[in-house]
Structures are given as C-alpha cells and as structure tokens.
N, C-alpha and C. Protein backbone atom coordinates (compact mmCIF):
# COMPACT_ATOMS: atom_id res chain seq x y z
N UNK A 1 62.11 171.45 187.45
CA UNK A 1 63.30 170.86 188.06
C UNK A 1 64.32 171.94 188.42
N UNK A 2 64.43 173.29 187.55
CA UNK A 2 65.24 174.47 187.93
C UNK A 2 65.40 174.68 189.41
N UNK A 3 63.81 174.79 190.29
CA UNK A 3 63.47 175.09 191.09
C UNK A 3 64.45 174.35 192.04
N UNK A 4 64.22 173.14 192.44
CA UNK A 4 64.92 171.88 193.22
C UNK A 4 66.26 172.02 193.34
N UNK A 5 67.05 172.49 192.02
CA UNK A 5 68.14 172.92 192.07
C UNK A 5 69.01 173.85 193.10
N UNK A 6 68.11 174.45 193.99
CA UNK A 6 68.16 175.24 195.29
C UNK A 6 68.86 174.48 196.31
N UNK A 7 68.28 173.27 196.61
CA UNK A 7 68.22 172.33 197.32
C UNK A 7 70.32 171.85 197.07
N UNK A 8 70.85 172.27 196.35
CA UNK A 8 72.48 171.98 196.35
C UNK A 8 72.49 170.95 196.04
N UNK A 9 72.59 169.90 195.99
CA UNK A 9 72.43 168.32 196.00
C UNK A 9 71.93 167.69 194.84
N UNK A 10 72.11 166.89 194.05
CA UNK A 10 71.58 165.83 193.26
C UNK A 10 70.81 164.96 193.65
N UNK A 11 69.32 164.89 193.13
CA UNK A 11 68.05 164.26 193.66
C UNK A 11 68.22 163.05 193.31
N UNK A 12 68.32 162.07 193.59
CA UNK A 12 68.37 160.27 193.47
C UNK A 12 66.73 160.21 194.02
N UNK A 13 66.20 160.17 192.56
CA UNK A 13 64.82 159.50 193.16
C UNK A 13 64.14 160.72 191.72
N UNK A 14 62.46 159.95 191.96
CA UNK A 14 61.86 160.76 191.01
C UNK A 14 60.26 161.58 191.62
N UNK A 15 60.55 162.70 190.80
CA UNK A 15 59.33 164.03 191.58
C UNK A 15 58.14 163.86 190.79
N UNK A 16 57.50 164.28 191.68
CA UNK A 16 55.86 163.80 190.44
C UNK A 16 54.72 164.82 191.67
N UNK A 17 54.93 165.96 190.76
CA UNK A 17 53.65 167.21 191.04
C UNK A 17 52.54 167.09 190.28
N UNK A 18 51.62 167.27 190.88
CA UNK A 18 50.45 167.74 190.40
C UNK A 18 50.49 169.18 190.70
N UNK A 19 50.38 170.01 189.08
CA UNK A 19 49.78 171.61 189.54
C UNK A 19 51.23 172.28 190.23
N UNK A 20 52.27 171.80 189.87
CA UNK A 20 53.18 172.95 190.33
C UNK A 20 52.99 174.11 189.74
N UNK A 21 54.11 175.14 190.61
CA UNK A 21 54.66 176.36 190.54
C UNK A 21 55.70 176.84 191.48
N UNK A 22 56.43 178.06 190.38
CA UNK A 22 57.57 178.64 191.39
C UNK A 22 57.29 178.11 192.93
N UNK A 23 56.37 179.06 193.44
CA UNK A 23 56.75 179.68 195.16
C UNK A 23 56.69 178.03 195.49
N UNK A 24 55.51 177.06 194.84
CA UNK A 24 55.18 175.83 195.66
C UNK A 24 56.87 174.94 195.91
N UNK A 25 57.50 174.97 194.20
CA UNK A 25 58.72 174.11 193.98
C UNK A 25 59.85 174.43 195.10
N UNK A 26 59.60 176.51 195.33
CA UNK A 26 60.79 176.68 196.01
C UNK A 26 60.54 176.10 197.77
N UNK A 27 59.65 176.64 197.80
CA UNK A 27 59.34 176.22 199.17
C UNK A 27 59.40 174.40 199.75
N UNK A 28 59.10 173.86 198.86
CA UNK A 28 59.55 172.70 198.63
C UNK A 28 60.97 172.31 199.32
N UNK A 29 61.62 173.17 197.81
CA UNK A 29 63.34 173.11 198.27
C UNK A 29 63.39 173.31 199.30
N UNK A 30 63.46 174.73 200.09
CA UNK A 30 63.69 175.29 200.87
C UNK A 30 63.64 173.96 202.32
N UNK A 31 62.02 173.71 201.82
CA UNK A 31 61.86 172.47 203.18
C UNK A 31 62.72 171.61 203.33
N UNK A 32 63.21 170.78 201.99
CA UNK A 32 64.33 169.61 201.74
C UNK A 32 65.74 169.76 202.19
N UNK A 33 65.86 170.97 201.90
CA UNK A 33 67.51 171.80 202.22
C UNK A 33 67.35 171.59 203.68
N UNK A 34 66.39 172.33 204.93
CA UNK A 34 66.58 172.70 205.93
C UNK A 34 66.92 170.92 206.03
N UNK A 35 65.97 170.10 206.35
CA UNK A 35 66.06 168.99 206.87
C UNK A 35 67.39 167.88 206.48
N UNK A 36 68.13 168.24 205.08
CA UNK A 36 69.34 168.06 204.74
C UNK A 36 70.31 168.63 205.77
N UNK A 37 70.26 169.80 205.91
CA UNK A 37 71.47 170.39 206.47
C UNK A 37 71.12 170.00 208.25
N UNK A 38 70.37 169.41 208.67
CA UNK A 38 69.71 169.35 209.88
C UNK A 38 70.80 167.53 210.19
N UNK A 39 70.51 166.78 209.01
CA UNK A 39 71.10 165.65 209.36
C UNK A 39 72.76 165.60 208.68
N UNK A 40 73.11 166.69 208.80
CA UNK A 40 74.56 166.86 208.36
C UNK A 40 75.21 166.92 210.12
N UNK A 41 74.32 167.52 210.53
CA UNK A 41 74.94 167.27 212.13
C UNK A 41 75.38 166.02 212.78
N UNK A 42 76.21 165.77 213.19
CA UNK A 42 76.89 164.49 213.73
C UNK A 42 76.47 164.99 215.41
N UNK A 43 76.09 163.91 216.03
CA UNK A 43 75.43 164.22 217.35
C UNK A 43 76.29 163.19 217.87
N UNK A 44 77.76 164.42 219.27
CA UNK A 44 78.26 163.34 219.78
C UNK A 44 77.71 162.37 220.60
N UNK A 45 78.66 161.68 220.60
CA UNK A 45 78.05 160.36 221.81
C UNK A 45 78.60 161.09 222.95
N UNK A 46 77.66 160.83 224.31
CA UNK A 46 78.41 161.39 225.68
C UNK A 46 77.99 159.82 226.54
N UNK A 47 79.27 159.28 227.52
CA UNK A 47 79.07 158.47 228.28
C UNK A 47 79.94 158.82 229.43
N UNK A 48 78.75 159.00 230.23
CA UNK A 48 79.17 159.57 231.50
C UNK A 48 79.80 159.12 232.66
N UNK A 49 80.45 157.96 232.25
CA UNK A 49 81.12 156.77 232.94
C UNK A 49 82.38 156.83 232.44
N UNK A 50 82.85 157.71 231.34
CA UNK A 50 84.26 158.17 230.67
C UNK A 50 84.40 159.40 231.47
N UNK A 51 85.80 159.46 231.98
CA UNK A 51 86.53 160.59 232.84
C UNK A 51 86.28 161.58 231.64
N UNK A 52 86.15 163.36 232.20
CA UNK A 52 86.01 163.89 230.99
C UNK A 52 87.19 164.67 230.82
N UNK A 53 87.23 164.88 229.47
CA UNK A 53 88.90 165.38 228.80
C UNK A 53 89.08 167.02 230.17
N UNK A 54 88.45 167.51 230.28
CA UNK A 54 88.31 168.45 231.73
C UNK A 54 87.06 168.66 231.63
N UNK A 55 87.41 168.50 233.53
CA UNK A 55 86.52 168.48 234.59
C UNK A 55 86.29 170.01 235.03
N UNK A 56 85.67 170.55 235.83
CA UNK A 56 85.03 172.13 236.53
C UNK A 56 85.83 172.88 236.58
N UNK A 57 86.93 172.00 237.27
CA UNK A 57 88.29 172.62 237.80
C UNK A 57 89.38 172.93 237.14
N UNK A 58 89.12 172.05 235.94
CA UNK A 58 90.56 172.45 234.77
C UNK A 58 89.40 173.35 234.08
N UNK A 59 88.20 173.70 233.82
CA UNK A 59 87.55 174.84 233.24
C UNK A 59 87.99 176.06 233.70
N UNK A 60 87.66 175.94 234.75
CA UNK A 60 87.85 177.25 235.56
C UNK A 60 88.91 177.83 235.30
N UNK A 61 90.02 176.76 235.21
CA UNK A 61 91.42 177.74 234.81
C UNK A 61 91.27 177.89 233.65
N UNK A 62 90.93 177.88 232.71
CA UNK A 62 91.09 178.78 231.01
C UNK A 62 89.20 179.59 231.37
N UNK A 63 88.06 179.51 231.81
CA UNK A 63 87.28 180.95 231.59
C UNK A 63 87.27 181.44 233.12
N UNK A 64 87.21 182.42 233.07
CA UNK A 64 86.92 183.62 234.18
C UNK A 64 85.60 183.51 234.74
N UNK A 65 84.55 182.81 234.69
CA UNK A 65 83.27 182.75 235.01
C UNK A 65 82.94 181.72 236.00
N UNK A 66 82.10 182.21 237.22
CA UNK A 66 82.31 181.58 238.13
C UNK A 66 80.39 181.49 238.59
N UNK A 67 80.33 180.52 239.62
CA UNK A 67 78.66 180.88 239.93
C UNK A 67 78.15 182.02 239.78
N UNK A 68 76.86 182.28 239.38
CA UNK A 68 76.17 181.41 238.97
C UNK A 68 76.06 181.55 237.40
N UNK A 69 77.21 181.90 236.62
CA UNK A 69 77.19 182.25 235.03
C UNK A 69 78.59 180.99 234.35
N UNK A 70 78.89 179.83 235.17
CA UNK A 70 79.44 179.10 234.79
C UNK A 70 78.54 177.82 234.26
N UNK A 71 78.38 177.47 233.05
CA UNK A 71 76.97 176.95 232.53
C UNK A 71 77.27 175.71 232.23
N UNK A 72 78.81 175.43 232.50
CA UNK A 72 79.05 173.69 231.50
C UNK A 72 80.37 173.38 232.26
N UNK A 73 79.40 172.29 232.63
CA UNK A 73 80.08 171.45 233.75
C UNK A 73 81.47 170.32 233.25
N UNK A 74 81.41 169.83 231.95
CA UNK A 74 82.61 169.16 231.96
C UNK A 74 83.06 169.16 230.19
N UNK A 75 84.16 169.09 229.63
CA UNK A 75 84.41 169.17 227.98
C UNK A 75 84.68 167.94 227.85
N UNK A 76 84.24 167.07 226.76
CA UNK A 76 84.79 165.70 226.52
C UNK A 76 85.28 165.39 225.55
N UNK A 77 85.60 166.37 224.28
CA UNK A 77 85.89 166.42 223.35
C UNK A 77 86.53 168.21 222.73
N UNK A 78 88.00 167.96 222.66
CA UNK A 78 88.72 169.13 221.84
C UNK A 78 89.42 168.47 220.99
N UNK A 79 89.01 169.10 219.59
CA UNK A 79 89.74 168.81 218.42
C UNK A 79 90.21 169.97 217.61
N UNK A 80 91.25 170.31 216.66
CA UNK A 80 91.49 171.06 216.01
C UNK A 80 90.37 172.91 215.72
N UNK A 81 89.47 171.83 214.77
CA UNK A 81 88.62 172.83 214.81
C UNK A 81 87.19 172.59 215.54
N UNK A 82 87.03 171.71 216.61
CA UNK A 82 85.59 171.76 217.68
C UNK A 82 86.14 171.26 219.00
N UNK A 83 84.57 171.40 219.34
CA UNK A 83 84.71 171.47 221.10
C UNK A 83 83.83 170.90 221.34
N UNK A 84 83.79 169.84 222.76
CA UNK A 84 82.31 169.10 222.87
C UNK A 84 82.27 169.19 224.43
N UNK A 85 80.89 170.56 224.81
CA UNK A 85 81.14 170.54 226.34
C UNK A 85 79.35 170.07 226.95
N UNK A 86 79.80 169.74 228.42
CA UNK A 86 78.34 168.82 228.70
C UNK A 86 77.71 170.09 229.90
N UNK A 87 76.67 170.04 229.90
CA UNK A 87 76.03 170.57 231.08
C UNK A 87 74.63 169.65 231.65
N UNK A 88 74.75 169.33 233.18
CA UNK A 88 73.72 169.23 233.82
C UNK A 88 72.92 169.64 234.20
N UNK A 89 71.77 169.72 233.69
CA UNK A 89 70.52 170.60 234.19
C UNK A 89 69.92 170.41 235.88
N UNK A 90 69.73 171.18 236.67
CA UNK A 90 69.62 170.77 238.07
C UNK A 90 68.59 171.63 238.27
N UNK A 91 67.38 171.01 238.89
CA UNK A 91 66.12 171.37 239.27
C UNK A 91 66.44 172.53 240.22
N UNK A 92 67.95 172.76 241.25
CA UNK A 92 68.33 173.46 241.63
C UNK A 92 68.73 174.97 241.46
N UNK A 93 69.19 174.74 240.11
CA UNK A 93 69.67 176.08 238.97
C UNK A 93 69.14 177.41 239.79
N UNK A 94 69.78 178.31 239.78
CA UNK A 94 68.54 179.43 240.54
C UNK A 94 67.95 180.54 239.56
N UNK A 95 68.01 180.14 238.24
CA UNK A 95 67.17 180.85 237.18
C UNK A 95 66.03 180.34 237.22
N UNK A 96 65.54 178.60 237.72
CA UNK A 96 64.44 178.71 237.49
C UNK A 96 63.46 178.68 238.81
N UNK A 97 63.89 179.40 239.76
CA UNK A 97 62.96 180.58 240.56
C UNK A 97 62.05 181.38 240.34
N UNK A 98 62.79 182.08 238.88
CA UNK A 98 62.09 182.91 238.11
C UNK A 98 61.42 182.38 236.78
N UNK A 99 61.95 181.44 236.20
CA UNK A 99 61.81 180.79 234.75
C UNK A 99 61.60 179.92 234.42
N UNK A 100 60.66 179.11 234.63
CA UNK A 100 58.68 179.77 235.57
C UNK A 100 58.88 178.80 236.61
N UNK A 101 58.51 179.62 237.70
CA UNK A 101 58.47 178.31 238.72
C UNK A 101 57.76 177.51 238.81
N UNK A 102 56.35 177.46 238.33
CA UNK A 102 55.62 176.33 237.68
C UNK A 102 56.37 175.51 236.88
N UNK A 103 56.52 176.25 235.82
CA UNK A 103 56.86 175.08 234.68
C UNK A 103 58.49 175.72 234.29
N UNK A 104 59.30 175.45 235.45
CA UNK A 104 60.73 175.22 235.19
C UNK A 104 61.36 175.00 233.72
N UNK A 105 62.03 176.23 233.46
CA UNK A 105 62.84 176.42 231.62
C UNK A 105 63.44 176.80 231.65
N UNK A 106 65.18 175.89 231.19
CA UNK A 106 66.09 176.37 230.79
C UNK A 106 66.30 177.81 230.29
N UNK A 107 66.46 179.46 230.34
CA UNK A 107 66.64 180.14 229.36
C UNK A 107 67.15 180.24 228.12
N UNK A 108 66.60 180.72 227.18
CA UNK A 108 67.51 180.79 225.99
C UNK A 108 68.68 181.32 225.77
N UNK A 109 68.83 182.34 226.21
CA UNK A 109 69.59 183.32 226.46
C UNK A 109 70.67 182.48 227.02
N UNK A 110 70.87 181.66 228.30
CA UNK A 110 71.92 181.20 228.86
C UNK A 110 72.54 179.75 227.93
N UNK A 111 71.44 179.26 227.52
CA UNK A 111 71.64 177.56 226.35
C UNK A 111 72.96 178.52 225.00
N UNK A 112 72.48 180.16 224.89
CA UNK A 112 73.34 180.47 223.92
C UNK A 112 74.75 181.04 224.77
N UNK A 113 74.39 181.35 225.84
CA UNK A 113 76.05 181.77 226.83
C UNK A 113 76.44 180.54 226.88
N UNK A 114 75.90 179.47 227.11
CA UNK A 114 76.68 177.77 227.60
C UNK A 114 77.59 177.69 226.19
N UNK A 115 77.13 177.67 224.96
CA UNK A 115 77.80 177.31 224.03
C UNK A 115 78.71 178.20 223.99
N UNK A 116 78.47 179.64 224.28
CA UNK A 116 79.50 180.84 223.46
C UNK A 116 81.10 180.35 224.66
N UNK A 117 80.72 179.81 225.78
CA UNK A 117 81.62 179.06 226.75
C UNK A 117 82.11 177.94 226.73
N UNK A 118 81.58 177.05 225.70
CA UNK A 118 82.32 175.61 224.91
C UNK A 118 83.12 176.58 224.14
N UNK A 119 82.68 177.39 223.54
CA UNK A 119 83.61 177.91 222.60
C UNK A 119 84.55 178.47 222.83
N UNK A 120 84.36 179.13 223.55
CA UNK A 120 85.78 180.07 224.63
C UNK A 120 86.94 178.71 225.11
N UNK A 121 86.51 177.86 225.65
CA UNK A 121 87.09 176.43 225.80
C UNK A 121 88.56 176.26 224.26
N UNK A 122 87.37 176.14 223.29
CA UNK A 122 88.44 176.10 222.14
C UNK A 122 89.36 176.83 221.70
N UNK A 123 89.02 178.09 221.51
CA UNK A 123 89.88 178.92 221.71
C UNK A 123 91.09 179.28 222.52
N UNK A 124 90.58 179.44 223.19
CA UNK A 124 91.38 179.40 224.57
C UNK A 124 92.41 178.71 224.61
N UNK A 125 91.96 177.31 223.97
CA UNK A 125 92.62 176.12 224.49
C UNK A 125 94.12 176.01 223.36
N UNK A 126 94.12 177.03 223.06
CA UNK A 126 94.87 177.04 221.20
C UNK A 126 95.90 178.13 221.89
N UNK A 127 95.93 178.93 223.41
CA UNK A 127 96.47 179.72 223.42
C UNK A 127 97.76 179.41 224.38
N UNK A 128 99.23 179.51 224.40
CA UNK A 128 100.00 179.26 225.28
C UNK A 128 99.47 179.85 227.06
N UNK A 129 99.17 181.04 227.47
CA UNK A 129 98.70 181.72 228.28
C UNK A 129 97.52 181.94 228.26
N UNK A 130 96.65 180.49 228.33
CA UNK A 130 95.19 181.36 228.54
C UNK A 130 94.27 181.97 229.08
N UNK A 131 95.24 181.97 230.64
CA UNK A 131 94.70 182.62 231.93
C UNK A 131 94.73 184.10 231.98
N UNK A 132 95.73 184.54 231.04
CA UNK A 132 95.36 185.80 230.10
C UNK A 132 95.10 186.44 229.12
N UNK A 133 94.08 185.20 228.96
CA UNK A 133 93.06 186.10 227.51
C UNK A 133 91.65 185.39 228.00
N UNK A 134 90.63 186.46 227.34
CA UNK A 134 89.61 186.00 227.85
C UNK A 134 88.67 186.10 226.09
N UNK A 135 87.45 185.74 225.95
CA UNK A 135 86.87 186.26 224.44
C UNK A 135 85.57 186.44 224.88
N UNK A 136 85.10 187.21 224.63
CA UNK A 136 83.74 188.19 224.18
C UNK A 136 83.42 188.27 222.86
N UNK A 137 82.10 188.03 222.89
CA UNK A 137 81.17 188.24 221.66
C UNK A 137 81.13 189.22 221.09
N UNK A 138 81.38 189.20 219.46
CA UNK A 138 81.47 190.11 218.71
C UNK A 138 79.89 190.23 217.98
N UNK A 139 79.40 189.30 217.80
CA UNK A 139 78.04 188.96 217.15
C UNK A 139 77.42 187.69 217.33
N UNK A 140 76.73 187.52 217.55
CA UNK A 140 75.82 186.27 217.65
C UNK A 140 74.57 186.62 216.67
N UNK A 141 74.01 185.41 215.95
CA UNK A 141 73.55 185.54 214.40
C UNK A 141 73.04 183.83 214.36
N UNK A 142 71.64 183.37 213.52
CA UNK A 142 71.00 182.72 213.01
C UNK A 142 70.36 181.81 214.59
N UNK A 143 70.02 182.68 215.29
CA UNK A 143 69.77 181.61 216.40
C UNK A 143 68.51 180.83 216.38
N UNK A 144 68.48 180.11 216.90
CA UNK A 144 67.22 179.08 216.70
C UNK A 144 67.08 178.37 218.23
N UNK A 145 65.65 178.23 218.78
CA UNK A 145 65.56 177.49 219.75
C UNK A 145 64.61 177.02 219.14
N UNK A 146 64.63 175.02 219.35
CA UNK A 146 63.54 174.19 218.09
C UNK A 146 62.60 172.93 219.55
N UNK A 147 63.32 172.97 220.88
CA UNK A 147 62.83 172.33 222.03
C UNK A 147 63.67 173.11 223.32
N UNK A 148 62.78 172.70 224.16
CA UNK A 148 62.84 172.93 225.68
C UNK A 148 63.92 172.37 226.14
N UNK A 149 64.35 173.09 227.61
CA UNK A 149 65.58 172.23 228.04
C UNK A 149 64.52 172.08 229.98
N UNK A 150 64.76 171.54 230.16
CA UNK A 150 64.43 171.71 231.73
C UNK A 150 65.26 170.59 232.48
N UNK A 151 64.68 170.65 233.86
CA UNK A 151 65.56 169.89 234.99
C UNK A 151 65.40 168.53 234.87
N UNK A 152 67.02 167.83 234.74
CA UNK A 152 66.98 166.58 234.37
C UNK A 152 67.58 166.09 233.35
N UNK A 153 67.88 167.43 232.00
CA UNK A 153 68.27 167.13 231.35
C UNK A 153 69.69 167.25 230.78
N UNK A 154 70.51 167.05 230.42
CA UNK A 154 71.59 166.67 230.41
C UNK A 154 71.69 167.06 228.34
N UNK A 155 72.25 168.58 228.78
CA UNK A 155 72.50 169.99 227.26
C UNK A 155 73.87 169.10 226.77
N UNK A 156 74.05 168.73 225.71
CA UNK A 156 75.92 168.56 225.37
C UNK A 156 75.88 169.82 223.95
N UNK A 157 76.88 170.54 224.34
CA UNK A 157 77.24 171.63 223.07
C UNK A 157 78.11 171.73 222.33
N UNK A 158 77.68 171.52 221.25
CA UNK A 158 79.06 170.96 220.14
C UNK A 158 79.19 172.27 219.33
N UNK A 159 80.65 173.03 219.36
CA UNK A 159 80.99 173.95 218.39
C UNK A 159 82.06 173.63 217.66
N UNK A 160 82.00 174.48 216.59
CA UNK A 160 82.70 174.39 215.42
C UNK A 160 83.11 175.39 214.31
N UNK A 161 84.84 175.78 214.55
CA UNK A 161 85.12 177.03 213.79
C UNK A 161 84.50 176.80 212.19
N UNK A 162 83.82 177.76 211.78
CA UNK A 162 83.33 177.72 210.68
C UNK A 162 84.42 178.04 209.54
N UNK A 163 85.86 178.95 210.64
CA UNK A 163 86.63 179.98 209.72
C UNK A 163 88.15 179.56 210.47
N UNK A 164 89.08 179.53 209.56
CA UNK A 164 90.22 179.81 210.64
C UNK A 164 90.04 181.00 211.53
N UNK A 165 90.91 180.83 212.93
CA UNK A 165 90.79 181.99 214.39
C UNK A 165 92.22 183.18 213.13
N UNK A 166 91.57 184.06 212.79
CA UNK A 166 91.94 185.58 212.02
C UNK A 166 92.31 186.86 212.94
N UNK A 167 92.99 187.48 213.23
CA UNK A 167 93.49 188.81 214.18
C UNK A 167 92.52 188.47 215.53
N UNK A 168 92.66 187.72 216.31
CA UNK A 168 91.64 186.84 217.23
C UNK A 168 90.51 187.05 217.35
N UNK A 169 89.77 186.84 216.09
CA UNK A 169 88.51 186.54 215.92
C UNK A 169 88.36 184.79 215.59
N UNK A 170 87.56 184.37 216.59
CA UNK A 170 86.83 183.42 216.02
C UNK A 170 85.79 183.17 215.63
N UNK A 171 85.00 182.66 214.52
CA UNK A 171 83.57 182.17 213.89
C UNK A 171 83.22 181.03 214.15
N UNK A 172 82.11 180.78 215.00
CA UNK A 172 81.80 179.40 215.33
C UNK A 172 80.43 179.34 214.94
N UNK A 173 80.40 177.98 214.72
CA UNK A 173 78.97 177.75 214.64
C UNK A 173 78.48 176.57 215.81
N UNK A 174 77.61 176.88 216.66
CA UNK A 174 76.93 175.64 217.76
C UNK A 174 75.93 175.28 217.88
N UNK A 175 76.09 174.31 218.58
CA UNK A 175 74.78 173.30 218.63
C UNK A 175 74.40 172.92 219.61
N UNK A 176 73.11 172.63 221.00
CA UNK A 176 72.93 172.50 221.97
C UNK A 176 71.48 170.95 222.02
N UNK A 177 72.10 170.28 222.31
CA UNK A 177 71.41 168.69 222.04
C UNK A 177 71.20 168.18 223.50
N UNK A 178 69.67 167.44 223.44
CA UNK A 178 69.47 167.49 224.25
C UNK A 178 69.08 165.85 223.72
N UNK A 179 69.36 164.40 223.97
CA UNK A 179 68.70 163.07 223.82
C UNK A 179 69.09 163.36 222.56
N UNK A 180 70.19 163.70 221.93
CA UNK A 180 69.69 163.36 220.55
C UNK A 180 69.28 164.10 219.69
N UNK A 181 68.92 165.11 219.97
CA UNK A 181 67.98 165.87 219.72
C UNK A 181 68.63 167.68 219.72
N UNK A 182 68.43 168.22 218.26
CA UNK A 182 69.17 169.72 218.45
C UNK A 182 67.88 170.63 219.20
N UNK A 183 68.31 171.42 220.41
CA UNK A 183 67.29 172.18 220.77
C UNK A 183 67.51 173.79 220.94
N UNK A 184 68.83 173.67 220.25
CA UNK A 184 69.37 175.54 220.06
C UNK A 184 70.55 175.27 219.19
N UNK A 185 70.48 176.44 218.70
CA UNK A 185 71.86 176.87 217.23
C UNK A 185 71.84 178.09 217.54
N UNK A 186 73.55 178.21 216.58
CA UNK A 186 73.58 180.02 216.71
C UNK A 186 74.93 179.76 215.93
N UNK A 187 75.22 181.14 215.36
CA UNK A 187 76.34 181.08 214.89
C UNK A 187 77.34 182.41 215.79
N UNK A 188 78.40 182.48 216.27
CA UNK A 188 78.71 183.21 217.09
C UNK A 188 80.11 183.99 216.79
N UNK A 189 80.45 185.34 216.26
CA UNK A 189 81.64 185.80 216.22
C UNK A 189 82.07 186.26 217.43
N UNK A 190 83.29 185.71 218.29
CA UNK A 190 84.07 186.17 219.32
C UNK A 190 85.47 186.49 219.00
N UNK A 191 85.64 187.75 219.88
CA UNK A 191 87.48 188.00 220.33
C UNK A 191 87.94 187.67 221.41
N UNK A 192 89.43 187.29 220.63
CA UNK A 192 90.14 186.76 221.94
C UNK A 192 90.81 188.52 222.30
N UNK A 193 90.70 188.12 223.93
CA UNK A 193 91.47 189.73 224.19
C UNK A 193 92.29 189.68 225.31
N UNK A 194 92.99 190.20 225.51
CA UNK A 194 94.23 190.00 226.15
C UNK A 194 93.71 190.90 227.86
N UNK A 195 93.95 190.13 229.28
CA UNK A 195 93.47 190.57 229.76
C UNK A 195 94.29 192.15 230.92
N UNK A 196 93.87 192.87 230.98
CA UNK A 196 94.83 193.74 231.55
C UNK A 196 95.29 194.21 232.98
C-alpha cells in the first residue's frame, strides 16, 4: 500500500494483487496519477453562436503577429488567472502544402505557438499599454502531443498561470482540445518586454 501512496490521493475502494512488487505497484501508481491529473482538466464549453469576448481584430491590437503566424482566431474566455482562445483549422492553412499534402497535419510546433498566443492574450491583457509590450518565450517544458489536429477541426486553448506574473515573467500551463479531447500540453515560461 506504501507504493499507491505516490498516487497523492486517498484510494476509496479495495486493491487485490496477485504477485506484487515495487516497480509493478509503482508503475501502477504512476498509471492512476497520470489519468487523475488528466481528468482534473475542465474542458471549456465553446458555442459558436456566442459573440466572442474578442474577435481577430481586437487580437491584433494586443499581439504583433500577423499572417501567416497569427494561429487563433477568436478568445472567449479571460479570467484572472486563464485564457480561453479558439482556432479554426482550414484545409486552406498554407503549412499544410508541406505537412503532408497527402495526409494534411496540423504542426506541433505551431498547436504549441497557438497556445504560447492565448497566453500572450492574458498577459497582455493585465497590461494598461499593451500595444507596447510584447512576450517571448523564456522556456517551454513537459510538452506532449496525445492526437492529431487536421482540417476541419476546430483547436480551443485553455491556459493557465500556474504562478503569479513575477518581474514579467509569466508561468503558464496549456492545453489544446480538440472535441473534447486534450491533443497537446506544455508548460510555458514567457516575458513580458517592453517594446522599443
């Protein structure tokens, strides 16, 4: 039972091994934990028939990023400490020319710029003048891609300061959902920086 103890949580319910050991119990945990902390995620609701809290055009004025590296089309949710921004996937996109033109795929690489740009959103959005400050990545850390994104589908990216915003650093942690469904994480340190 030491073992399980990994797992953080108090077990409601009863275990019954045959032939345990350490590595089997921990790995165990280990499995129970991930899928715990997996449904700790709250997956917003998006209805696309609700005006969104900003649209392209109120984006544009708080990030600097313009075609074709502007990745999220509308925010529908700013709160204290998160951000909830939507992107439309368009068979059009011109990454997937290259990424594969057979079998059309979201990049990873950009599913983690879309979020690090919900996040800039929040930030940002905390600042009197935010048309002069911009934030760049200090580190990006624990990333995970767990499904595909392709044309049609409709990314919503939910971030969330992990830390209070400190000498303008922020710590976020995000999430990129696709139906329901998480299909990228990352945890992301950015600065806010003043632009010159």
């Amino acid at each position: 039972m030491g073992d399980l103890a990994l797992i953080g949580k108090p077990i409601k319910g009863r275990v019954i091994a045959h032939c345990p050991g350490h590595k089997l119990n921990t790995d165990f945990a280990k499995k129970v934990y991930k899928n715990l902390k997996r449904q700790e995620v709250i997956i917003p609701h998006y209805d696309p028939t609700v005006p969104p809290l900003m649209d392209i055009n109120k984006i544009k004025q708080l990030l600097p990023h313009r075609w074709p590296m502007l990745l999220i089309d509308r925010i529908i949710e700013v709160k204290e400490r998160g951000v909830v921004g939507v992107k439309n996937v368009s068979g059009n996109e011109n990454f997937f020319c290259g990424h594969f033109p057979e079998e059309p795929v979201m990049p990873g690489v950009l599913l983690v710029e879309a979020m690090a740009q919900t996040g800039g959103i929040l930030v940002l959005s905390k600042l009197d003048d935010p048309d002069k400050y911009s934030t760049y990545f200090l580190s990006i850390d624990k990333v995970k891609f767990r499904n595909k994104v392709v044309p049609g589908d409709t990314v919503i990216f939910k971030l969330d300061l992990l830390t209070d915003i400190r000498r303008g650093c922020a710590y976020m942690k995000g999430y990129a959902i696709v139906a329901e469904k998480i299909v990228a994480e990352a945890e992301f340190l950015a600065q806010v920086v003043k632009n010159k």
